[in-house]
PDB file of N, CA and C in Angstrom:
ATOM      1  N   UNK A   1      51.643  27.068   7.404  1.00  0.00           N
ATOM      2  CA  UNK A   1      50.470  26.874   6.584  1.00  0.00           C
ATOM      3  C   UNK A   1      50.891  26.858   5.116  1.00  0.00           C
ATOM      4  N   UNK A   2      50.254  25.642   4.035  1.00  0.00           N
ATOM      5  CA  UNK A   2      50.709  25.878   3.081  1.00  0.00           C
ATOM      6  C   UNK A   2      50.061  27.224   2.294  1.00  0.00           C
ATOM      7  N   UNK A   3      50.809  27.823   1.232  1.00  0.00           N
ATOM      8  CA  UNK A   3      50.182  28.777   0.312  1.00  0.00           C
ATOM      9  C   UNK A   3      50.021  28.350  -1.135  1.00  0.00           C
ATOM     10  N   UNK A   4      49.263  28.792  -1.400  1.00  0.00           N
ATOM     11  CA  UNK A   4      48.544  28.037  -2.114  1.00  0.00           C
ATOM     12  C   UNK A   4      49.192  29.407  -3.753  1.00  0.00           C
ATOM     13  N   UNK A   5      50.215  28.715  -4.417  1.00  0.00           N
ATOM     14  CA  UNK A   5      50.468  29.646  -5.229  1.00  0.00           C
ATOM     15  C   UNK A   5      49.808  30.278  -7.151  1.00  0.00           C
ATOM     16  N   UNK A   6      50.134  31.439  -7.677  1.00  0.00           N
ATOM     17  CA  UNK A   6      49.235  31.253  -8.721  1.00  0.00           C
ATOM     18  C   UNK A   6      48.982  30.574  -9.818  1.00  0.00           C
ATOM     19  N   UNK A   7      50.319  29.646 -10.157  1.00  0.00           N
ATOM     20  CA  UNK A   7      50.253  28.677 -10.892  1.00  0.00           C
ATOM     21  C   UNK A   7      49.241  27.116 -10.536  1.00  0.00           C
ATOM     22  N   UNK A   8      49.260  27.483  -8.848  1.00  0.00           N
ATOM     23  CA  UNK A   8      48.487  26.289  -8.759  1.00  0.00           C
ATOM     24  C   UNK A   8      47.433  26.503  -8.726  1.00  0.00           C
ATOM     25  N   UNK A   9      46.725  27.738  -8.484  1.00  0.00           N
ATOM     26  CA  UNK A   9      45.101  28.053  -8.652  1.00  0.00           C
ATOM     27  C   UNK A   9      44.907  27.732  -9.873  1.00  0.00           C
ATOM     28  N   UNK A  10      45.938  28.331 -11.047  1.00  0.00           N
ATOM     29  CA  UNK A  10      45.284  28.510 -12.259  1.00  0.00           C
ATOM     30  C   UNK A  10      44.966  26.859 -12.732  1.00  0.00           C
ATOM     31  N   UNK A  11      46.467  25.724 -12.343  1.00  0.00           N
ATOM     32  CA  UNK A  11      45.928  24.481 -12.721  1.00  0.00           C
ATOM     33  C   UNK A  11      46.469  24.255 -13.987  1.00  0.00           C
ATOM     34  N   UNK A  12      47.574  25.162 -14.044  1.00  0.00           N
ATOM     35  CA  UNK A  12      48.203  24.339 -15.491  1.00  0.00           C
ATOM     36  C   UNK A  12      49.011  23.417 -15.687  1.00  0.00           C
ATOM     37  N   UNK A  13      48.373  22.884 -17.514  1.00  0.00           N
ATOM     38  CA  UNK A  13      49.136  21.513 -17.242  1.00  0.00           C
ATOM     39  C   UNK A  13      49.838  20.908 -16.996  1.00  0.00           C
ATOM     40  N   UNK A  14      51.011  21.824 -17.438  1.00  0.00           N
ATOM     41  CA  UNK A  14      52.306  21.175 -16.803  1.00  0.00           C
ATOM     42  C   UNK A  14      52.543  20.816 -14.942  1.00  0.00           C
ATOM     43  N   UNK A  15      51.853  21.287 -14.646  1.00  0.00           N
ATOM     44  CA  UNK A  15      51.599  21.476 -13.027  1.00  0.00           C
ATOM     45  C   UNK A  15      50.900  19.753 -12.774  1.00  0.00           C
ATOM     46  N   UNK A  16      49.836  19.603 -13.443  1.00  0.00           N
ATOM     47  CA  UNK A  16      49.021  18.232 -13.505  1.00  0.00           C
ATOM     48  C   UNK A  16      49.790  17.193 -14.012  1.00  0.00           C
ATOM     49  N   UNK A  17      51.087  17.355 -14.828  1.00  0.00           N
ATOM     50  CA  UNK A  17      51.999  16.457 -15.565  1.00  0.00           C
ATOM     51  C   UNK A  17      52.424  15.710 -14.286  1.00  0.00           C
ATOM     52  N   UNK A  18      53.220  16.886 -13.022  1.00  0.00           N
ATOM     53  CA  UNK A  18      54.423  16.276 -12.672  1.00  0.00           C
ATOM     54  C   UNK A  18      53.290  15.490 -11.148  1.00  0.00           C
ATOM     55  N   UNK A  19      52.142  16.299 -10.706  1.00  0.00           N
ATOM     56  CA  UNK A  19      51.052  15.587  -9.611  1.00  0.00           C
ATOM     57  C   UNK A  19      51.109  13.803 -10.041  1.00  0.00           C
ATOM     58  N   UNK A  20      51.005  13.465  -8.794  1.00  0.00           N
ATOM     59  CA  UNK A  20      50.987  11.895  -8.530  1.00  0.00           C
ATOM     60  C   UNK A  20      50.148  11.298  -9.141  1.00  0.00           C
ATOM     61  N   UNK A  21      49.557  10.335  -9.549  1.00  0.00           N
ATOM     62  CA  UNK A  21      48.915   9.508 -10.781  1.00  0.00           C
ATOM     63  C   UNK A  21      48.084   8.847  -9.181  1.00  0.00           C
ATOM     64  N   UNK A  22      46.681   9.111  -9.407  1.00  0.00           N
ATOM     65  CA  UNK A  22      45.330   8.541  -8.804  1.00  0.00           C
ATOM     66  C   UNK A  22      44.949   7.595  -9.048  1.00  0.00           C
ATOM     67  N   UNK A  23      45.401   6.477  -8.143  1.00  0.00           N
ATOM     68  CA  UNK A  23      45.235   4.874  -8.942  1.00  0.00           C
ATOM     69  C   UNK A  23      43.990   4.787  -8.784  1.00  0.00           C
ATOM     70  N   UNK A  24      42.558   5.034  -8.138  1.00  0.00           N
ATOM     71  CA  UNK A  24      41.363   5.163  -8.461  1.00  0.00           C
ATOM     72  C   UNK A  24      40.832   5.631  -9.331  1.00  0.00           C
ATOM     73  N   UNK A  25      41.689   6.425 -10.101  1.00  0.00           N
ATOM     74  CA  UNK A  25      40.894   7.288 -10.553  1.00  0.00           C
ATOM     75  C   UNK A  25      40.370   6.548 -12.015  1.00  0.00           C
ATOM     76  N   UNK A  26      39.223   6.649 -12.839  1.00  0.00           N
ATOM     77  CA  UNK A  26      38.762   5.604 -14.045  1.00  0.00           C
ATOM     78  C   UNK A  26      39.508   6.144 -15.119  1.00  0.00           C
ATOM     79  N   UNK A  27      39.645   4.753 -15.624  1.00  0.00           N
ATOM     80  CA  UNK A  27      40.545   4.713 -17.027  1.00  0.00           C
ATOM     81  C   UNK A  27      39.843   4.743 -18.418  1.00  0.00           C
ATOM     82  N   UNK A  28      40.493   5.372 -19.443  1.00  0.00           N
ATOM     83  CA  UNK A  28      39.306   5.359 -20.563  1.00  0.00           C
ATOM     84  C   UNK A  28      39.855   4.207 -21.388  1.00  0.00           C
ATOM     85  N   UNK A  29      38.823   3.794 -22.010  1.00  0.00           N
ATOM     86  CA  UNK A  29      38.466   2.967 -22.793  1.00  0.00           C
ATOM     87  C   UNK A  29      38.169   3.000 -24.310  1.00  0.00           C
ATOM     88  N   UNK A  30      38.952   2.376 -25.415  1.00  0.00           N
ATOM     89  CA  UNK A  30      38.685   3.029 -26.871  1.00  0.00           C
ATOM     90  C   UNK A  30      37.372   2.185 -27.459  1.00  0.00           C
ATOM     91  N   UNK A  31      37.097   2.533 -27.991  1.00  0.00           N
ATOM     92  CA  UNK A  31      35.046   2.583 -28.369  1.00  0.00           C
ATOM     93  C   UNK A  31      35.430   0.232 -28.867  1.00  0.00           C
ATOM     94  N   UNK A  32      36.534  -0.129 -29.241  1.00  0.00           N
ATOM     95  CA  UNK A  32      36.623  -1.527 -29.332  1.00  0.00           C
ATOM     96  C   UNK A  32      36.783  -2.588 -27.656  1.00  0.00           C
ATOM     97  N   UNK A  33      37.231  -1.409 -26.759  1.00  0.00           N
ATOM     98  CA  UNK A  33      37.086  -2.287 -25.663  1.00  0.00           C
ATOM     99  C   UNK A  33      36.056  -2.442 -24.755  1.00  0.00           C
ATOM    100  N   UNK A  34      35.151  -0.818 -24.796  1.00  0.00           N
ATOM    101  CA  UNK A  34      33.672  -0.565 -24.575  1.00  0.00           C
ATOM    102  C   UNK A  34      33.025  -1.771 -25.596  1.00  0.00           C
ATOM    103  N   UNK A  35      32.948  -2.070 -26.679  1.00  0.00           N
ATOM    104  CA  UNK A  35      32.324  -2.879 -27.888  1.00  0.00           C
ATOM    105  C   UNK A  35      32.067  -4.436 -26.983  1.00  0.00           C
ATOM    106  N   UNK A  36      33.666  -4.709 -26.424  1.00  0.00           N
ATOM    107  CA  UNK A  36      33.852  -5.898 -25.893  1.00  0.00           C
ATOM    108  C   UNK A  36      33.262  -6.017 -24.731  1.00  0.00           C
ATOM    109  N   UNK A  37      32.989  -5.546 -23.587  1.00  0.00           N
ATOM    110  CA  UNK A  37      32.499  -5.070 -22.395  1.00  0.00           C
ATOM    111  C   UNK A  37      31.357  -5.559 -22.463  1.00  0.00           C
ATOM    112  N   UNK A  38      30.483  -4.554 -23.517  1.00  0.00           N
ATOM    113  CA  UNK A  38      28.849  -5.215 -23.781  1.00  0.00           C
ATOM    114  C   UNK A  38      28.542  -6.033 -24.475  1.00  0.00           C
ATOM    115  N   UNK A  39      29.635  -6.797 -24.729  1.00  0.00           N
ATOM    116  CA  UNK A  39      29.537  -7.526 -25.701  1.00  0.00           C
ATOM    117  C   UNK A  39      29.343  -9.154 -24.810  1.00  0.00           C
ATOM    118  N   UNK A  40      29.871  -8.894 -23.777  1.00  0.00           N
ATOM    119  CA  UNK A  40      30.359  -9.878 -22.280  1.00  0.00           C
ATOM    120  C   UNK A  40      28.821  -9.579 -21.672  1.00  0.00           C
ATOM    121  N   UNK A  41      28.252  -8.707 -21.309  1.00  0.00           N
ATOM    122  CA  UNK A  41      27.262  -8.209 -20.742  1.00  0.00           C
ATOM    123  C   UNK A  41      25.971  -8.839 -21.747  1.00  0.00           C
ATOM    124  N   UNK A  42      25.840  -8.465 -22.826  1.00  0.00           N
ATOM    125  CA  UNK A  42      25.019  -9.326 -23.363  1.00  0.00           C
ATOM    126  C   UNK A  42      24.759 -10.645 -23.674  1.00  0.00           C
ATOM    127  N   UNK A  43      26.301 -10.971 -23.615  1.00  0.00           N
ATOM    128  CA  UNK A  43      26.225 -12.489 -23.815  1.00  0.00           C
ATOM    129  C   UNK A  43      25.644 -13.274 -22.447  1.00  0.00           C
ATOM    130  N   UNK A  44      26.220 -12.742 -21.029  1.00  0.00           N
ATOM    131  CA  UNK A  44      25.968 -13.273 -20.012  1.00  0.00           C
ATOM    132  C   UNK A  44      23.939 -13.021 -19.991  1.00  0.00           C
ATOM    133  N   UNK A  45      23.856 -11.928 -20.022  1.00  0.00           N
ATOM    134  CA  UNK A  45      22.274 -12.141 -20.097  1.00  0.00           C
ATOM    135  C   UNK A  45      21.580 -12.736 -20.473  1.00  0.00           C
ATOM    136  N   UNK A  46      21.980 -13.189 -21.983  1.00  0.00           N
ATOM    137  CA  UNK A  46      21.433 -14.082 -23.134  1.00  0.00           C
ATOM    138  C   UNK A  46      21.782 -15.388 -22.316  1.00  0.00           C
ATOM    139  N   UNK A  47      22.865 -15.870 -21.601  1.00  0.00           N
ATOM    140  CA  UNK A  47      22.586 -16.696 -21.527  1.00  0.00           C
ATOM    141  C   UNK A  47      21.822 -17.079 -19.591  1.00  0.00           C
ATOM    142  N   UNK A  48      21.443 -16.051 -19.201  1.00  0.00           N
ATOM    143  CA  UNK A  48      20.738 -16.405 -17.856  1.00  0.00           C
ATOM    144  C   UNK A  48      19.348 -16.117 -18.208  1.00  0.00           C
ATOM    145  N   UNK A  49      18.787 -15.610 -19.406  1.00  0.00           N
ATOM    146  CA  UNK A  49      17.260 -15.524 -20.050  1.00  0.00           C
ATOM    147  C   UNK A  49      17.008 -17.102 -20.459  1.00  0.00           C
ATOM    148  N   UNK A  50      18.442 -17.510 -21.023  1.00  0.00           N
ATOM    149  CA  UNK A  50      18.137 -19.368 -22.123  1.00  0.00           C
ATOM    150  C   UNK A  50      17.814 -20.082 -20.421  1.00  0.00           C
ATOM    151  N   UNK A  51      18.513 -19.770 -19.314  1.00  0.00           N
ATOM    152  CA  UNK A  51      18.253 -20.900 -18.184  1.00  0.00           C
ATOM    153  C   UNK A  51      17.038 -20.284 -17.668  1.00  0.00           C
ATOM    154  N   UNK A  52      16.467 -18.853 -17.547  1.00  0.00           N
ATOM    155  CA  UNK A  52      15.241 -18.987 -16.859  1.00  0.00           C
ATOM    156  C   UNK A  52      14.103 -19.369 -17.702  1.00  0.00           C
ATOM    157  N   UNK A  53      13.973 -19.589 -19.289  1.00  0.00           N
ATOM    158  CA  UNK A  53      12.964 -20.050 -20.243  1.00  0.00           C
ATOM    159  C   UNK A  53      13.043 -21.537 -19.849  1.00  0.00           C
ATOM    160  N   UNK A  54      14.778 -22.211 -19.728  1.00  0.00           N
ATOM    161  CA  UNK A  54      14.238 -23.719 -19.633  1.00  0.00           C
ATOM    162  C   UNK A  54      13.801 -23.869 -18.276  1.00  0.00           C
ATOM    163  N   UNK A  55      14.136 -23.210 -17.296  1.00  0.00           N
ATOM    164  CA  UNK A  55      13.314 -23.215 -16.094  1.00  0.00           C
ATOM    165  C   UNK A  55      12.078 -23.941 -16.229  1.00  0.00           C
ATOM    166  N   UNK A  56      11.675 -22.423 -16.875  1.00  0.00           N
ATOM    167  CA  UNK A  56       9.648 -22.428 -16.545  1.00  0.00           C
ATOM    168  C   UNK A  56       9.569 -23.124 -17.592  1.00  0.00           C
ATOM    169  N   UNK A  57      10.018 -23.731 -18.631  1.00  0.00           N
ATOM    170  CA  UNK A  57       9.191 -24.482 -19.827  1.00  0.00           C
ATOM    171  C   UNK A  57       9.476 -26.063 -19.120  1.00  0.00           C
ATOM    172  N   UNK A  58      10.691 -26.437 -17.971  1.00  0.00           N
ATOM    173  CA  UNK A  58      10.745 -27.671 -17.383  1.00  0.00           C
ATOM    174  C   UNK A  58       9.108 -27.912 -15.846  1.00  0.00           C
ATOM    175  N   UNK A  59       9.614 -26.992 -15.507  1.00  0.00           N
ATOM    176  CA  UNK A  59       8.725 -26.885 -14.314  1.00  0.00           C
ATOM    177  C   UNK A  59       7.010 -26.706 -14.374  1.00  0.00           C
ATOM    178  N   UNK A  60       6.669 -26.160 -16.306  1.00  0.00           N
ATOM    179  CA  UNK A  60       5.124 -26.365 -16.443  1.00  0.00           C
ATOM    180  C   UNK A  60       4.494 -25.080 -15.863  1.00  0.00           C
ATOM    181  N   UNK A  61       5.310 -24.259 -14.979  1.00  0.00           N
ATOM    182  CA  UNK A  61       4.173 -23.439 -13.893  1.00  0.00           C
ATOM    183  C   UNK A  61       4.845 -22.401 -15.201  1.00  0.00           C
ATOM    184  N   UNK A  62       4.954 -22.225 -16.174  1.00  0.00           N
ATOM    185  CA  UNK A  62       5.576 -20.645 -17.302  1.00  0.00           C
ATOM    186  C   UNK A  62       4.523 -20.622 -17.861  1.00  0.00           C
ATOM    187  N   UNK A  63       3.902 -19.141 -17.727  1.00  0.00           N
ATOM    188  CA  UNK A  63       2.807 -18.258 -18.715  1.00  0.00           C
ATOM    189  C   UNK A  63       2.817 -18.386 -20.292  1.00  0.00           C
ATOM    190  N   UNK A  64       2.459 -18.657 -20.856  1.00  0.00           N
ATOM    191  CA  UNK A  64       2.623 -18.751 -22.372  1.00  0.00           C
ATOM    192  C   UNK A  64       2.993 -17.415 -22.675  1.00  0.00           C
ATOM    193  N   UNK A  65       2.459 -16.357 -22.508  1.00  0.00           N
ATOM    194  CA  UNK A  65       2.950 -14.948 -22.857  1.00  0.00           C
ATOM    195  C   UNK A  65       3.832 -14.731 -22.144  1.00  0.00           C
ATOM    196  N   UNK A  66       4.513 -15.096 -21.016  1.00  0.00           N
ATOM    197  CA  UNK A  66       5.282 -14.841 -20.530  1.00  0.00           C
ATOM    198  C   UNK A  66       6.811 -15.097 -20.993  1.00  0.00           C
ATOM    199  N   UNK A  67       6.722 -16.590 -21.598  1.00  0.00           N
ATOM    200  CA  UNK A  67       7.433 -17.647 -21.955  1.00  0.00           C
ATOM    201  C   UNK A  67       7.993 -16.645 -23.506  1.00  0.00           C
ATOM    202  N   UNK A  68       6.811 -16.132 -24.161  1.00  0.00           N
ATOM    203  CA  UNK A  68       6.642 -15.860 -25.091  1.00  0.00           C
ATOM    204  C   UNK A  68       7.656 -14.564 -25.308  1.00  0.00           C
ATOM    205  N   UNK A  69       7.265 -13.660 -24.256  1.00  0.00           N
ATOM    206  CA  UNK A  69       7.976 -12.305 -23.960  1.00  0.00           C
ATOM    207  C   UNK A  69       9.962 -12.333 -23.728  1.00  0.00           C
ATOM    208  N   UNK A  70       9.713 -13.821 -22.746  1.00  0.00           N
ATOM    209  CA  UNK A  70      11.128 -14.077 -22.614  1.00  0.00           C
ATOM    210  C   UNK A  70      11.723 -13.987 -23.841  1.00  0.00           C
ATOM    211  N   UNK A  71      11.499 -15.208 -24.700  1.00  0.00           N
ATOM    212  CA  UNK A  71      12.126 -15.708 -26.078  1.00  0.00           C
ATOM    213  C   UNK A  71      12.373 -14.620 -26.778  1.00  0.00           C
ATOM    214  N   UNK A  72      11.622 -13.538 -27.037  1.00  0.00           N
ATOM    215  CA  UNK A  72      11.535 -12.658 -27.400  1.00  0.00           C
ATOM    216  C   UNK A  72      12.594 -11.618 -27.497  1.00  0.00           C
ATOM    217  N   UNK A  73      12.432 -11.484 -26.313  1.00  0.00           N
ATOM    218  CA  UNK A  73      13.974 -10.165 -25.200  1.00  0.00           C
ATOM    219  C   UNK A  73      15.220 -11.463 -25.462  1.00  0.00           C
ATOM    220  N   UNK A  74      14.900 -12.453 -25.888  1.00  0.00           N
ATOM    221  CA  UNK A  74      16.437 -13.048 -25.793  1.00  0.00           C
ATOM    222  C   UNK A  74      16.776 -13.144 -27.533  1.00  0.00           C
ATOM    223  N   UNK A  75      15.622 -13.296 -28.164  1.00  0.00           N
ATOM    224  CA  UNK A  75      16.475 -12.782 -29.693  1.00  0.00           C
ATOM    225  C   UNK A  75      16.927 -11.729 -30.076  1.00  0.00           C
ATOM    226  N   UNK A  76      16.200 -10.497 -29.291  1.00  0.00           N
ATOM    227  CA  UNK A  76      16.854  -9.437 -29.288  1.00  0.00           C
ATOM    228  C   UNK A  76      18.361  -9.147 -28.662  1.00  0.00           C
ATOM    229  N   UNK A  77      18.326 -10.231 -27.925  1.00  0.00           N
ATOM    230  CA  UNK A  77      20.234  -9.559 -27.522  1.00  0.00           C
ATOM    231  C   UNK A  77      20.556 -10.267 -28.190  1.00  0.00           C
ATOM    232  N   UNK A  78      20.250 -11.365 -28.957  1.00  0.00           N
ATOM    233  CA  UNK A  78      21.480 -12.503 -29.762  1.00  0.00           C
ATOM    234  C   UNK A  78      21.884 -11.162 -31.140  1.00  0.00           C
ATOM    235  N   UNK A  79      20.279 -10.690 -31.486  1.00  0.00           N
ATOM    236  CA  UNK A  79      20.860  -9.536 -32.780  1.00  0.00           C
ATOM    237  C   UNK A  79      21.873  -8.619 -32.224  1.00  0.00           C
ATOM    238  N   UNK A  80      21.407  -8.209 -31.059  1.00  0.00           N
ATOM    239  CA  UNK A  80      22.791  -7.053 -30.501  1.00  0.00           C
ATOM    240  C   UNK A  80      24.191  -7.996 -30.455  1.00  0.00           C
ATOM    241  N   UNK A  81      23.962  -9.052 -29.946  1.00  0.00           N
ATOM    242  CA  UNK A  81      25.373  -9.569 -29.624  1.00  0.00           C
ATOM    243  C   UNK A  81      25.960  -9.686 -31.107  1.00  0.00           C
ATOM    244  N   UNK A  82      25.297 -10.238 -32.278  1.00  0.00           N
ATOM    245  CA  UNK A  82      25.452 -10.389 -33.794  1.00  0.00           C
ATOM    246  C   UNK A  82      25.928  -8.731 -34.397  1.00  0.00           C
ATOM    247  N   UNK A  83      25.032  -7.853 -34.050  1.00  0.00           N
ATOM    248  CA  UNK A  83      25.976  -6.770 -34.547  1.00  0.00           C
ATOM    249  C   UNK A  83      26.912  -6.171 -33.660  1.00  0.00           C
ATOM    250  N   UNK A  84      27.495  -6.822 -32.557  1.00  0.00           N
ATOM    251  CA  UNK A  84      28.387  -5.921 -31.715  1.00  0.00           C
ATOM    252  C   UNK A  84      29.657  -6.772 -32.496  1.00  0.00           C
ATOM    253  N   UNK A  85      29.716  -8.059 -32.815  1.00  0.00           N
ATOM    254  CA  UNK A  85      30.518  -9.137 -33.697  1.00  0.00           C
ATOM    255  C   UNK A  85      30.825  -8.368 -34.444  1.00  0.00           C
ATOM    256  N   UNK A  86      30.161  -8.205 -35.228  1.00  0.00           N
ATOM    257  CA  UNK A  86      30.038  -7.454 -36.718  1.00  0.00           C
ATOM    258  C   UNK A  86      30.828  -6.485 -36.856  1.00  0.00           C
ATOM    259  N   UNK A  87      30.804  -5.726 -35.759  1.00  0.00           N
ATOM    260  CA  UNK A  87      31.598  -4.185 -35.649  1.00  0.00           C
ATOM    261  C   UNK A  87      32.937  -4.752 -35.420  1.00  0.00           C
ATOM    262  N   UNK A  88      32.866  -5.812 -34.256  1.00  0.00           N
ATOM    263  CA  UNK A  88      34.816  -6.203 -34.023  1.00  0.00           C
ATOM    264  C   UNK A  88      35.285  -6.825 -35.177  1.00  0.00           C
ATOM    265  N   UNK A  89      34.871  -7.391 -35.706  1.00  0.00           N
ATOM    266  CA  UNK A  89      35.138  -8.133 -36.597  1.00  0.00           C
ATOM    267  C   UNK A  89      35.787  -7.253 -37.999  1.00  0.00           C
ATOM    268  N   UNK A  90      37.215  -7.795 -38.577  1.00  0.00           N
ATOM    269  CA  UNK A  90      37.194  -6.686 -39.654  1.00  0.00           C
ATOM    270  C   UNK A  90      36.736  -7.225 -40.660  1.00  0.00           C
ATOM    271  N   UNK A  91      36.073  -5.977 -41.515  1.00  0.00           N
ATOM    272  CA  UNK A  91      36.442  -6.904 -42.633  1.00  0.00           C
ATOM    273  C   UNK A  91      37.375  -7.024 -43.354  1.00  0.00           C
ATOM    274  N   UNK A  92      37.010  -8.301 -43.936  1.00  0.00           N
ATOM    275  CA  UNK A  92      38.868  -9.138 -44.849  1.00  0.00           C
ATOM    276  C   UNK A  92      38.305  -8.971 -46.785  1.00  0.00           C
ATOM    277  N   UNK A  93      39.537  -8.215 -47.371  1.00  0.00           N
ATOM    278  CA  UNK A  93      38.752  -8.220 -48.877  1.00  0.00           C
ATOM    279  C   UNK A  93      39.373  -8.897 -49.560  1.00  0.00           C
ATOM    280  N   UNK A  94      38.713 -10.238 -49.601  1.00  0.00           N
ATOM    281  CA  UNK A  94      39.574 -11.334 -50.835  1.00  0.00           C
ATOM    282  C   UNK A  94      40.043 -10.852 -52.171  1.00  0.00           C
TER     283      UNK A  94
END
């Protein structure tokens, strides 16, 4: 039976150094590659909101408020997508 000794209850680090590397296990991310991520995520939305507006504005059967609400929620991610830019983007001082 294994025993389970007191260095390994306690869990110190050096103990966690030499343990096998958990290829499942999640990787972190620095706040510019998170930036990029949603930055992909918003763009893809923005652009499956532009095909369901020309949808219903081709097909005639779109609610005017509805139509209205869409356009709406889709300028709002173009501003998010505009300031998520903004942040990657450096600035350059002529």
């Amino acid at each position: 039976m294994f025993r389970k000794t007191r260095a390994w209850r306690l869990g110190r680090p050096q103990d966690k150094m030499n343990a096998p590397m958990d290829m499942h296990a999640p990787m972190e991310m620095n706040h510019d590659e998170v930036l990029r991520v949603k930055l992909g995520v918003l763009r893809r939305e923005h652009r499956d909101l532009d095909e369901a507006i020309h949808a219903l504005e081709v097909s005639g059967r779109g609610d005017q408020l509805a139509l209205r609400r869409l356009k709406k929620h889709k300028l709002g991610l173009k501003d998010q997508i505009a300031r998520i830019e903004n942040q990657l983007t450096p600035d350059i001082i002529a």
